[in-house]
Protein backbone atom coordinates (compact mmCIF):
# COMPACT_ATOMS: atom_id res chain seq x y z
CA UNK A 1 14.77 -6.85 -1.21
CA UNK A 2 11.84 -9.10 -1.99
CA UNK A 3 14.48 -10.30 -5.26
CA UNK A 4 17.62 -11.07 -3.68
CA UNK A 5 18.75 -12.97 -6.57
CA UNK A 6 17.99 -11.87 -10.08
CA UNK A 7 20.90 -12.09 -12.03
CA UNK A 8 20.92 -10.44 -15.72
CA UNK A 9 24.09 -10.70 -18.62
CA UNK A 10 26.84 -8.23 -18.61
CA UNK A 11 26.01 -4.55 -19.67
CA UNK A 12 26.08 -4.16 -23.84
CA UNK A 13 27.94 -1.14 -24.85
CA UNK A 14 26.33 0.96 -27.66
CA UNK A 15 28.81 -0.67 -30.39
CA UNK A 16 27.44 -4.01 -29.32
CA UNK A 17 23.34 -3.04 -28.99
CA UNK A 18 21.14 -3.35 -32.23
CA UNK A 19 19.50 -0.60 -33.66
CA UNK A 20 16.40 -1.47 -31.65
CA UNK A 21 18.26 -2.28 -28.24
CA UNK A 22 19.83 1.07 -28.82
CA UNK A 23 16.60 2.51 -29.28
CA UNK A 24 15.27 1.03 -26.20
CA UNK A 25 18.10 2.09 -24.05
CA UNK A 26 17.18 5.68 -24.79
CA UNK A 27 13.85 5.59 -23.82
CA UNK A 28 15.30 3.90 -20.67
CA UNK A 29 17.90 6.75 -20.12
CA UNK A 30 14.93 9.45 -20.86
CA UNK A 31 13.07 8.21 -17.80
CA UNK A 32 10.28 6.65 -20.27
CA UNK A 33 7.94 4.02 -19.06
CA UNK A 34 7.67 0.74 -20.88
CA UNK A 35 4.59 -0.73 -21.35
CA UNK A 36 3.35 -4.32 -22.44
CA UNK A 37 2.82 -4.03 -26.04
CA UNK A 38 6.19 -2.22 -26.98
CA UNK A 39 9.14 -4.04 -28.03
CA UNK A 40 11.96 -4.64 -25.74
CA UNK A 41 15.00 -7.37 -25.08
CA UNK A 42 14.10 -10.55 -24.67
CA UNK A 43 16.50 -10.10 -22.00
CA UNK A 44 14.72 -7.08 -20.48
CA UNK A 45 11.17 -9.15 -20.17
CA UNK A 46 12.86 -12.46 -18.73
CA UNK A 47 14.83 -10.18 -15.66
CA UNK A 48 11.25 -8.83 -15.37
CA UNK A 49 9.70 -12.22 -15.31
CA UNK A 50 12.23 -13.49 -12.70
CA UNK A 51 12.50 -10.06 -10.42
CA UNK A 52 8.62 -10.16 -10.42
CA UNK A 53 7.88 -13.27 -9.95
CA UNK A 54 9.95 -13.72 -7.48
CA UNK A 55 8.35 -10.35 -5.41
CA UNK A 56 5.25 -12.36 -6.06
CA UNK A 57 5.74 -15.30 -4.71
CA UNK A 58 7.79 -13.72 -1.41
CA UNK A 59 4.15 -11.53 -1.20
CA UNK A 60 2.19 -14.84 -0.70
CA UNK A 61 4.87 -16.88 1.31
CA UNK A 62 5.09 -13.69 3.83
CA UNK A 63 1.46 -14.20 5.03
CA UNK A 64 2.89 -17.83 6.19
CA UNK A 65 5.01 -16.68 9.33
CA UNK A 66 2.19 -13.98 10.76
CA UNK A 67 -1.05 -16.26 9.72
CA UNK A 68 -0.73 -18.54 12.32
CA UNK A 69 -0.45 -15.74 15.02
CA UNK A 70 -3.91 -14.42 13.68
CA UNK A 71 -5.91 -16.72 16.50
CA UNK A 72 -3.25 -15.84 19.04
CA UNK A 73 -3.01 -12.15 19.18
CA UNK A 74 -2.93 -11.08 22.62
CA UNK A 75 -6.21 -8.72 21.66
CA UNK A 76 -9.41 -8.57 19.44
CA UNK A 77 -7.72 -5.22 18.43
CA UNK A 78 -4.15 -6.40 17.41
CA UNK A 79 -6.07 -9.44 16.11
CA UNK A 80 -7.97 -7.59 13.12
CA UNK A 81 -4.91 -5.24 12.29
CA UNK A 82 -2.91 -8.81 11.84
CA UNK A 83 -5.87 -9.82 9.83
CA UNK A 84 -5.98 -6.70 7.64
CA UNK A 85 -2.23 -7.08 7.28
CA UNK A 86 -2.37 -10.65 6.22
CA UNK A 87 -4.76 -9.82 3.58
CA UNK A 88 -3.02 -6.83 2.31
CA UNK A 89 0.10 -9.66 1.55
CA UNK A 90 -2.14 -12.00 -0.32
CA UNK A 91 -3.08 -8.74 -2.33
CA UNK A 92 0.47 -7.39 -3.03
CA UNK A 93 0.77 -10.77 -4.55
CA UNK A 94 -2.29 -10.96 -6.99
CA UNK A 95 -1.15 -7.22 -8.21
CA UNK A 96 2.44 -8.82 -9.09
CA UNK A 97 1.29 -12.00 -10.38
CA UNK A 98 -1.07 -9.74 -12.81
CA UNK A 99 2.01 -7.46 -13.66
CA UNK A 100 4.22 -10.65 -14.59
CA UNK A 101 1.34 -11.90 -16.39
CA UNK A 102 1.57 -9.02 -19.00
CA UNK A 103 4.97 -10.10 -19.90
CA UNK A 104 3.43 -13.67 -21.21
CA UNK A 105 3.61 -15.73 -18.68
CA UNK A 106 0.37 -17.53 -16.89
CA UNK A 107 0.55 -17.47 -12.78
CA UNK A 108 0.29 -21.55 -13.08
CA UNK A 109 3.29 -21.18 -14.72
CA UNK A 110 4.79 -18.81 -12.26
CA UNK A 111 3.70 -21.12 -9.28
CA UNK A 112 4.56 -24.26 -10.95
CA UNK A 113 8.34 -23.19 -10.67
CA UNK A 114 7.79 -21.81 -7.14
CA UNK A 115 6.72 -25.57 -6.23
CA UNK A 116 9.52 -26.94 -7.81
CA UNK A 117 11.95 -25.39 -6.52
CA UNK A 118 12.90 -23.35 -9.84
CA UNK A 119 12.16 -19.73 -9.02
CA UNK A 120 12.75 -18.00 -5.07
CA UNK A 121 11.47 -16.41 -2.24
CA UNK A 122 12.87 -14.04 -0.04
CA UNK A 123 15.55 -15.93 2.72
CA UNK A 124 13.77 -13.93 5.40
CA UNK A 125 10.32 -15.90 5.55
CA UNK A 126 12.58 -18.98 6.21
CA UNK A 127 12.90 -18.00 9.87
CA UNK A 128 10.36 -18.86 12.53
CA UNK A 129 8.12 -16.70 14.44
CA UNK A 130 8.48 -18.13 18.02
CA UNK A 131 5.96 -15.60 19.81
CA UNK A 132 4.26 -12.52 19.53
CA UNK A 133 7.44 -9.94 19.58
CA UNK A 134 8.34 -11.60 16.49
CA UNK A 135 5.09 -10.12 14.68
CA UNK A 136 6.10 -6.89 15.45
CA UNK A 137 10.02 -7.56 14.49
CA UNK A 138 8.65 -8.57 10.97
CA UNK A 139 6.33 -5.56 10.87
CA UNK A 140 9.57 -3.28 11.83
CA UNK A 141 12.38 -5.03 10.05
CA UNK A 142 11.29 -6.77 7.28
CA UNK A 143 8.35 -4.85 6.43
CA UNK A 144 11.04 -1.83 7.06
CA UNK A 145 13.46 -3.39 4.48
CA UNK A 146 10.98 -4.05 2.29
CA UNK A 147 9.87 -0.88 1.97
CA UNK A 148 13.34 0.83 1.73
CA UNK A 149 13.82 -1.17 -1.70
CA UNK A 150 9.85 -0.86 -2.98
CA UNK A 151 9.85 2.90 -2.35
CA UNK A 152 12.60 3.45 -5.64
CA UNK A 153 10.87 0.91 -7.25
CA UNK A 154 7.63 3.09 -7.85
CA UNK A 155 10.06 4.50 -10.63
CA UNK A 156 10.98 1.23 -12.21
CA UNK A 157 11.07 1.36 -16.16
CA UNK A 158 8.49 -1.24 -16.69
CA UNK A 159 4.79 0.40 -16.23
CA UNK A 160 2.68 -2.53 -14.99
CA UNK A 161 5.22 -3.14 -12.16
CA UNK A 162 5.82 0.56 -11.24
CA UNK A 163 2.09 1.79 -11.10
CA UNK A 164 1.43 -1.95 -8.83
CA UNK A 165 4.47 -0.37 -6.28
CA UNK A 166 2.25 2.68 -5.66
CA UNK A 167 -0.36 1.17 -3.93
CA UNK A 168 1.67 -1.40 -2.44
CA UNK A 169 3.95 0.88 -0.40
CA UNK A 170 1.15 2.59 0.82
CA UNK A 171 -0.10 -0.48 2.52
CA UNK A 172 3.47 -1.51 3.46
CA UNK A 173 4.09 1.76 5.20
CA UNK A 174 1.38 0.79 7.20
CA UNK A 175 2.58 -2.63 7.98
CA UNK A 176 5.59 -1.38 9.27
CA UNK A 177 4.14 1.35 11.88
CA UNK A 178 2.11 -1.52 13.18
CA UNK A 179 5.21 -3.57 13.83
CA UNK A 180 7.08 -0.62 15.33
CA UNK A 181 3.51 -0.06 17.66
CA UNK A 182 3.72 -3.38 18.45
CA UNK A 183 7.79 -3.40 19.56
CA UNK A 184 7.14 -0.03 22.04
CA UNK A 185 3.89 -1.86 23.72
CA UNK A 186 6.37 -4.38 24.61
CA UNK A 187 9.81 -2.24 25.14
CA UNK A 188 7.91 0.02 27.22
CA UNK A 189 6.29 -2.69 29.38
CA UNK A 190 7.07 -5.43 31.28
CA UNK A 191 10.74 -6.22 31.75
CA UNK A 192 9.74 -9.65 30.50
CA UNK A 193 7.86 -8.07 27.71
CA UNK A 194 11.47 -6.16 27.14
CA UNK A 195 13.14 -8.78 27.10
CA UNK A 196 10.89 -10.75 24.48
CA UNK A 197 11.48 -7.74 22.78
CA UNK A 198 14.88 -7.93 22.62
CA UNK A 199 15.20 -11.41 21.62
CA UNK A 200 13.26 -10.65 18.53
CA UNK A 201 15.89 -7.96 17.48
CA UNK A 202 18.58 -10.08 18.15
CA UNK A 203 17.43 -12.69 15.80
CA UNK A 204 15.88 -10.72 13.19
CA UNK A 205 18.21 -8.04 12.88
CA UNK A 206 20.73 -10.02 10.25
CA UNK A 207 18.12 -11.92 8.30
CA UNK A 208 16.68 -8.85 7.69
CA UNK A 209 19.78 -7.16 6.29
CA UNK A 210 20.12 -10.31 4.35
CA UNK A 211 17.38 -9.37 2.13
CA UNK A 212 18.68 -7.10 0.25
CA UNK A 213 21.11 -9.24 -1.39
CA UNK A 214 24.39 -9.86 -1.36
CA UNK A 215 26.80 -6.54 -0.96
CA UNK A 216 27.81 -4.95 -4.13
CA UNK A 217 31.03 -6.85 -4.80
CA UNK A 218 29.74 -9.59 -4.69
CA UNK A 219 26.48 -9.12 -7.02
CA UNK A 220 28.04 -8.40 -10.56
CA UNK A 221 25.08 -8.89 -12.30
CA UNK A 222 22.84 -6.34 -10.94
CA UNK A 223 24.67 -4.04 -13.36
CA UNK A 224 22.48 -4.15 -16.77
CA UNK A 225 19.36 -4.01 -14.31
CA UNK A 226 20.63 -1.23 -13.08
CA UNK A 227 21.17 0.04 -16.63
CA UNK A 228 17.86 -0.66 -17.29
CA UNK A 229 15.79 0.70 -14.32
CA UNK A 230 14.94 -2.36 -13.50
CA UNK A 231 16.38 -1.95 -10.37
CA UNK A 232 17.17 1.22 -9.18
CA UNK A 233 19.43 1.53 -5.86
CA UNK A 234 22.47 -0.54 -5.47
CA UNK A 235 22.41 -3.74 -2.63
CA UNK A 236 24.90 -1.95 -0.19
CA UNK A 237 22.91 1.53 -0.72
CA UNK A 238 19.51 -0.11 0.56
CA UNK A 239 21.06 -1.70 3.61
CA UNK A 240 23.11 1.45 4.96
CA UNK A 241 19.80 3.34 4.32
CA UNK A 242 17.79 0.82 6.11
CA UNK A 243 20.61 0.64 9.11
CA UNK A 244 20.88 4.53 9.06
CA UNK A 245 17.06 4.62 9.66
CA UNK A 246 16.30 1.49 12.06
CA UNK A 247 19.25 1.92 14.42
CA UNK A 248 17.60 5.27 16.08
CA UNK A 249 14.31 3.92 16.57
CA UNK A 250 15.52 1.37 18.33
CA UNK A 251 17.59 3.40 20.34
CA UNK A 252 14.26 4.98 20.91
CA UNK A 253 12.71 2.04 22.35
CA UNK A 254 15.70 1.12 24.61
CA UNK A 255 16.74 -1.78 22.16
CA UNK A 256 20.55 -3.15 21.71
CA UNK A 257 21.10 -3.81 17.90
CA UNK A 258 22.89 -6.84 17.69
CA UNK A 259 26.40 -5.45 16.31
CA UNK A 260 29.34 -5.22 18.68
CA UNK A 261 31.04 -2.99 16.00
CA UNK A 262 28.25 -0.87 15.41
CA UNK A 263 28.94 3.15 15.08
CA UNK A 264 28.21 6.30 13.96
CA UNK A 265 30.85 7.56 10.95
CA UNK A 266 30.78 11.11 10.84
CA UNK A 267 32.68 11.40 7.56
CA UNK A 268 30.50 9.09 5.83
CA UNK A 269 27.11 10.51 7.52
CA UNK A 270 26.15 6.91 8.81
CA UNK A 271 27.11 3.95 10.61
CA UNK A 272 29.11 1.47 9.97
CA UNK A 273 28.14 -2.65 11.14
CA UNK A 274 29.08 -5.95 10.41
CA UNK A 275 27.88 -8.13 7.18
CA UNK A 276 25.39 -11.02 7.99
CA UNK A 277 26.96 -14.18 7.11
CA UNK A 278 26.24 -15.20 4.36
CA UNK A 279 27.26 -18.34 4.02
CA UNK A 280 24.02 -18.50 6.21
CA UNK A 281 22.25 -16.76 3.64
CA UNK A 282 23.19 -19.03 0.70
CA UNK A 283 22.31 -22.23 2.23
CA UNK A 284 19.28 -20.62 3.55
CA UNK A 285 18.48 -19.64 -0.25
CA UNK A 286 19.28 -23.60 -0.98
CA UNK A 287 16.75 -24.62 0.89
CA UNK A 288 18.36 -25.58 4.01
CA UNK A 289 16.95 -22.86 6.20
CA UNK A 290 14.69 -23.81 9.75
CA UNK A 291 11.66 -23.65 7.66
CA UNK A 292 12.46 -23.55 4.24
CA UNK A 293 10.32 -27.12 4.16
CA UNK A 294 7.59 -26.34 6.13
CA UNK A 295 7.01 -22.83 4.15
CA UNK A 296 6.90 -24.64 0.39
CA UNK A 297 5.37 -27.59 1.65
CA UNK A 298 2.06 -25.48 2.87
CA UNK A 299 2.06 -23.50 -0.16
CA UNK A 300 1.75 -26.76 -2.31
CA UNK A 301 -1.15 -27.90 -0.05
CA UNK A 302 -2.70 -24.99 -0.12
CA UNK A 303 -2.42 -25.57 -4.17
CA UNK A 304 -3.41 -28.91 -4.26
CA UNK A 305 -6.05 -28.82 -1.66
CA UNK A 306 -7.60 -25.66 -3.92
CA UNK A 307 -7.85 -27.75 -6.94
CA UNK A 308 -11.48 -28.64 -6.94
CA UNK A 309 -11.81 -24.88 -6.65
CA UNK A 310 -10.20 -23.64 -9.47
CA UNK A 311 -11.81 -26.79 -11.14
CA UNK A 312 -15.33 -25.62 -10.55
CA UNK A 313 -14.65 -22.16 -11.74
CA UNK A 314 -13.04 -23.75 -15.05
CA UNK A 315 -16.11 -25.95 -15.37
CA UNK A 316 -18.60 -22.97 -14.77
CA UNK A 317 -16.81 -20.43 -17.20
CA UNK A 318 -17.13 -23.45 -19.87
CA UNK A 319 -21.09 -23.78 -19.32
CA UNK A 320 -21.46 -19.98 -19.01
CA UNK A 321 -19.58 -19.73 -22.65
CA UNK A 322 -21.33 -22.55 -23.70
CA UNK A 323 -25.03 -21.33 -22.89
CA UNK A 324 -23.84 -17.54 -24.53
CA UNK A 325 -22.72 -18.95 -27.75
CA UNK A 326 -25.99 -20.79 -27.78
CA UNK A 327 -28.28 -18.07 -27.83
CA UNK A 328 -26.00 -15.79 -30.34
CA UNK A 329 -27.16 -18.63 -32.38
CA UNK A 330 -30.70 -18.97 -31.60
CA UNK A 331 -30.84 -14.90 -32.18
CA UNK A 332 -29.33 -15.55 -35.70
């Protein structure tokens, strides 16, 4: 999940809600859409402020560990789909930024705390990727998990950030067979290609559970999100989907997951594997992952080094209103 970390107060019960919360919840419970201009919790909008942004931001940080493979793709083919894929990222974010916007906050805003240190990113682009069978892990795995958690979230309550999820799992579906294409080039290569393949698994394969969150016990403030359809599928449910529906593929490609204790459960109707640690995944989230650094630190270059940018478009949209207002004048 793209929000690993979006905590919300405990659940109100209908003794507690105000006549208008009530009314709110019912249109919730009804399967209603909310849009900008209706009222809801203050509550509601900041969860919606934090869950999006924070989707946002991990959109535009996840073209950092593939855009510097662009120039290095082993062909002019691979090279453009990269390219394409990159760019569809940089999208996903401007569609999120514009849904958060609707809930009255500005995107300087939103990336002034994302500079600061004040509002997340997903743990997972806080790994490296050492060589080109890590592209297509990311594509597979992370793009996979990603997907497995934006799919529900095409029926989220709020109607800004439900309608952007349509078009954005589209393109991620995409993303992810191009990964996958990528991972059987290589398992059914080389036995050194194999091998690189391999590697990649090994150390992808927990970060990317990790981004769903932490398991269910342990994330007791998911509940009134859940309430409100904020979020829709549980932590735990998204990961034993996601390992239900990643361990066969790579069984397909001749791959080892990296789980000693993995197996199928026939009474349960899935497999049972071991929890990341995450301890690792906390300190990663504090900022003391391998590239937790290096990933913020180019985003606020990128920022400042655009500044004369979005200072010439400021200055232009000034003269342009400028020279209009003028000739309403002369006309009068």
């Amino acid at each position: 999940m793209y929000a690993q970390m979006v905590t919300t107060d405990a659940v109100k019960s209908a003794g507690e809600m105000s006549p208008e919360e009530r009314a709110f919840q019912e249109r919730i419970d009804r399967g209603e859409r909310i849009e900008p201009k209706e009222w809801m919790p203050d509550a509601y909008r900041k969860t919606l402020i934090r869950q999006i942004g924070q989707h946002a931001h991990s959109e535009i940080v996840g073209q950092l560990p593939e855009g510097n493979w662009i120039t290095r793709a082993p062909t002019l083919e691979r090279k453009a789909i990269l390219l394409a894929k990159v760019q569809d990222e940089a999208g996903h974010g401007l569609y999120l930024y514009s849904a958060a916007e609707t809930l009255g906050v500005s995107r300087d805003e939103l990336l002034e705390k994302l500079h600061t240190g004040r509002m997340k990113y997903s743990s997972i682009f806080n790994y490296p990727t050492l060589n080109w069978a890590d592209i297509g892990a990311v594509g597979w795995l992370v793009d996979g998990a990603a997907i497995m958690n934006q799919v529900p979230l095409q029926k989220t309550s709020y109607g800004p950030y439900s309608r952007a999820m349509v078009r954005i799992c589209k393109e991620e579906s995409f993303h992810q067979r191009q990964g996958y294409d990528i991972m059987m080039k290589m398992s059914f290569g080389t036995p050194e290609q194999k091998a690189m393949a391999q590697d990649a698994l090994n150390r992808f394969w927990y970060p990317s559970l990790m981004m769903f969150g932490p398991s269910d016990k342990d994330s007791v403030h998911s509940a009134q999100s859940m309430a409100w359809k904020i979020k829709i599928n549980t932590n735990d449910e998204l990961r034993q989907k996601f390992v239900d529906q990643t361990v066969p593929q790579a069984e397909y490609l001749g791959l080892t997951v990296p789980d000693e204790h993995l197996k199928w459960n026939e009474e349960k109707g899935g497999y049972d594997y071991s929890q990341p640690d995450w301890d690792e995944f906390f300190d990663v989230l504090a900022g003391n992952g391998p590239c937790n650094k290096e990933r913020l630190g180019a985003r606020v270059k990128a920022w400042e080094d655009g500044a004369w940018f979005r200072d010439a478009l400021t200055a232009h949209a000034e003269k342009t209103a400028r020279r209009r207002a003028a000739s309403r004048v002369a006309a009068e």
